[in-house]
Every structure is written in C-alpha cells, then in structure tokens.
C-alpha atoms as a PDB file:
ATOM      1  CA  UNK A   1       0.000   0.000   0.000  1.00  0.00           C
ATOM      2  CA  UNK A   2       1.074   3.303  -0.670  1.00  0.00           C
ATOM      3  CA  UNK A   3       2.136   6.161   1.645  1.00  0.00           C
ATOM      4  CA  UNK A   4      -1.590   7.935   0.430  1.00  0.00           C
ATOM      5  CA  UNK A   5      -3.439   4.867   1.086  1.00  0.00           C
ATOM      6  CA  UNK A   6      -2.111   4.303   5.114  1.00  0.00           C
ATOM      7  CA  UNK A   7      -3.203   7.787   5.677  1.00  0.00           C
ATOM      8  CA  UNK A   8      -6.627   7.423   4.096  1.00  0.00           C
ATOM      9  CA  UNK A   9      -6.974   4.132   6.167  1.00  0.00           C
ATOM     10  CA  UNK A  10      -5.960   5.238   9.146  1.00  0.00           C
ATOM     11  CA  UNK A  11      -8.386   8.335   8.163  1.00  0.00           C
ATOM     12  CA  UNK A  12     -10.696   5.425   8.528  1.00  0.00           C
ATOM     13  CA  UNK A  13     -10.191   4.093  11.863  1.00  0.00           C
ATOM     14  CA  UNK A  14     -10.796   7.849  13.363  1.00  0.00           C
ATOM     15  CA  UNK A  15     -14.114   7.993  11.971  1.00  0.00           C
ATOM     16  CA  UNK A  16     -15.765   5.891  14.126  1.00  0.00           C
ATOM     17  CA  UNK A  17     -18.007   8.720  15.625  1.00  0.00           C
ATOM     18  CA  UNK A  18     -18.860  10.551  12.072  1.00  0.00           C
ATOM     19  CA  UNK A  19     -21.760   8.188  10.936  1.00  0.00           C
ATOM     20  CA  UNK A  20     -24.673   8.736   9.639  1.00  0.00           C
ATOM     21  CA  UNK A  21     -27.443   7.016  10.351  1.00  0.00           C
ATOM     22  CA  UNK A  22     -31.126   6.369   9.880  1.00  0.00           C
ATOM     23  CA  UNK A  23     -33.023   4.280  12.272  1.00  0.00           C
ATOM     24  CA  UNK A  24     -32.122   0.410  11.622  1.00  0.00           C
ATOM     25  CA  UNK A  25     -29.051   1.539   9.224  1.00  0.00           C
ATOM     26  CA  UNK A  26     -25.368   3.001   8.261  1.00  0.00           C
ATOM     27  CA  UNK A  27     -25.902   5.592   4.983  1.00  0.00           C
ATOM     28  CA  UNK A  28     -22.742   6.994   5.284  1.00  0.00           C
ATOM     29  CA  UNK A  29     -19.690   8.884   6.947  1.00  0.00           C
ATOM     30  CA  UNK A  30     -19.758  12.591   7.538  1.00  0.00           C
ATOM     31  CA  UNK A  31     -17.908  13.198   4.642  1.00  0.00           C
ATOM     32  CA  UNK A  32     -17.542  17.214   5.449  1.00  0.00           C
ATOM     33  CA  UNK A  33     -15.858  16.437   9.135  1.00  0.00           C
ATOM     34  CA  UNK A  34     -14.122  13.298   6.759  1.00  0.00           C
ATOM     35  CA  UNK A  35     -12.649  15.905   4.867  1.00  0.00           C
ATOM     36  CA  UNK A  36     -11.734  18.412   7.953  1.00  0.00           C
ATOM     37  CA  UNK A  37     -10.127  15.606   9.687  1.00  0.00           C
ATOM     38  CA  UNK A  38      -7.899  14.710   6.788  1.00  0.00           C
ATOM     39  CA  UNK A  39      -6.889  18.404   5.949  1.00  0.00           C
ATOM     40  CA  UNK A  40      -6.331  18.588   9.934  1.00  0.00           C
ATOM     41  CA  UNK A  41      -4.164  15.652   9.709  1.00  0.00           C
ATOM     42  CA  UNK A  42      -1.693  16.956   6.276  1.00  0.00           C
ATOM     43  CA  UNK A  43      -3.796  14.241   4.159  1.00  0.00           C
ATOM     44  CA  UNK A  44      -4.088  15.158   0.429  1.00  0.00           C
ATOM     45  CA  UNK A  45      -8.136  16.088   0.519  1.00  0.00           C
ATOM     46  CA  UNK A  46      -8.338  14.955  -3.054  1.00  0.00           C
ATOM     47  CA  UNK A  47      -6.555  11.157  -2.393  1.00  0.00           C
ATOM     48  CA  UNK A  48      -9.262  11.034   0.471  1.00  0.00           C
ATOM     49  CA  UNK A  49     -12.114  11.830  -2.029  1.00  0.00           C
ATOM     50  CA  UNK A  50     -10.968   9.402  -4.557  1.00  0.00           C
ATOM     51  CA  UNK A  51     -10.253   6.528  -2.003  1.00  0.00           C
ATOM     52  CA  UNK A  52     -12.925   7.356   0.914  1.00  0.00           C
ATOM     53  CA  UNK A  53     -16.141   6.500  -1.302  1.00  0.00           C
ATOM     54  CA  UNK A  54     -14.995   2.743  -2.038  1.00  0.00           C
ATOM     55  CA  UNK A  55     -14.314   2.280   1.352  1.00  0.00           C
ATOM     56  CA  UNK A  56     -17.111   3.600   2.696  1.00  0.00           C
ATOM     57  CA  UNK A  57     -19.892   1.657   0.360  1.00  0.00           C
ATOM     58  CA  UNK A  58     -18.264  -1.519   1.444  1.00  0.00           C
ATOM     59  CA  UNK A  59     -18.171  -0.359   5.239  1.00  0.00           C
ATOM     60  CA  UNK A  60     -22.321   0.620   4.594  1.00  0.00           C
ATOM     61  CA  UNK A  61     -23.149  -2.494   3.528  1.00  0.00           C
ATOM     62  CA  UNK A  62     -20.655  -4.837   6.012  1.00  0.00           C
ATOM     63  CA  UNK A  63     -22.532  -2.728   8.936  1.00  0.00           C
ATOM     64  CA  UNK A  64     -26.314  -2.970   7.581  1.00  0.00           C
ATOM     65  CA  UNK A  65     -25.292  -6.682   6.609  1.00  0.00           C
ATOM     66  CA  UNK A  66     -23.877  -6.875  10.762  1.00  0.00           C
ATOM     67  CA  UNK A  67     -27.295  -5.351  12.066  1.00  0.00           C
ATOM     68  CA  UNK A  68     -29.758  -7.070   9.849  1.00  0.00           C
ATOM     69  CA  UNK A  69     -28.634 -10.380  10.802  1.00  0.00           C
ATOM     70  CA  UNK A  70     -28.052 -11.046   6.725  1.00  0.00           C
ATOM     71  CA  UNK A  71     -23.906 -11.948   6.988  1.00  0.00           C
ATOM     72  CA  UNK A  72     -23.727 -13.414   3.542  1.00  0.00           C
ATOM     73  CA  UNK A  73     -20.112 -14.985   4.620  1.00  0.00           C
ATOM     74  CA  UNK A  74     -22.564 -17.073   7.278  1.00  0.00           C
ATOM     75  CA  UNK A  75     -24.873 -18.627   4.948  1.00  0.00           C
ATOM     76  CA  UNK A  76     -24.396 -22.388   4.222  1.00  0.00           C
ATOM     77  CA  UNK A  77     -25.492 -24.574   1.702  1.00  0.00           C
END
C-alpha cells in the first residue's frame, strides 16, 4: 500500500463517531468532518475523495449486513 493509502486508512479508523445514520441503518460517513479531519491531519483532501467512497460503500453495507442479521459470509449450503 502506498504512503496515500495508510493515511486514508488510518483516516478510517478515526471515523468511528462521524456516521450517519437512519433508524435500523449506516448511509454513510460525515464526509464534510471526513474531509476536515484529513486536511487537519496533512492528508491530500483529493486522495481522500478518490479513495474514501470505495471504502465507505463496502463499510455501509458490512454494517447494515452486521445489524440485519443477513452476513452473507454465514450462509451455508
């Protein structure tokens, strides 16, 4: 991985607290305060644009997967 892509990912690990939510599910991170932290933090706002979407729509659906009880990696044949 890149020096770009460690900062992104730790970027990710620090937004615990910026979700956005609905009742019963994950649509998102905050990606305004996403943005603020990285330019906070010296990361390149425009690697964490291009990066921070693909990370998040599989983050969405792992989470709505986790709270709906629907783990596809669970189901047997």
């Amino acid at each position: 991985m890149t020096q770009d892509g460690w900062q992104v990912w730790d970027l990710v690990g620090r937004l615990g607290g910026q979700l956005r939510v609905i009742p019963g599910a994950v649509i998102g991170w905050d990606i305004s305060a996403a943005l603020a932290l990285a330019t906070a933090l010296g990361i390149n706002p425009l690697i964490v644009a291009e990066l921070l979407p693909e990370i998040e729509a599989v983050m969405v659906h792992k989470l709505n997967e986790q709270m709906t009880g629907n783990d596809a990696s669970d189901v047997r044949s």
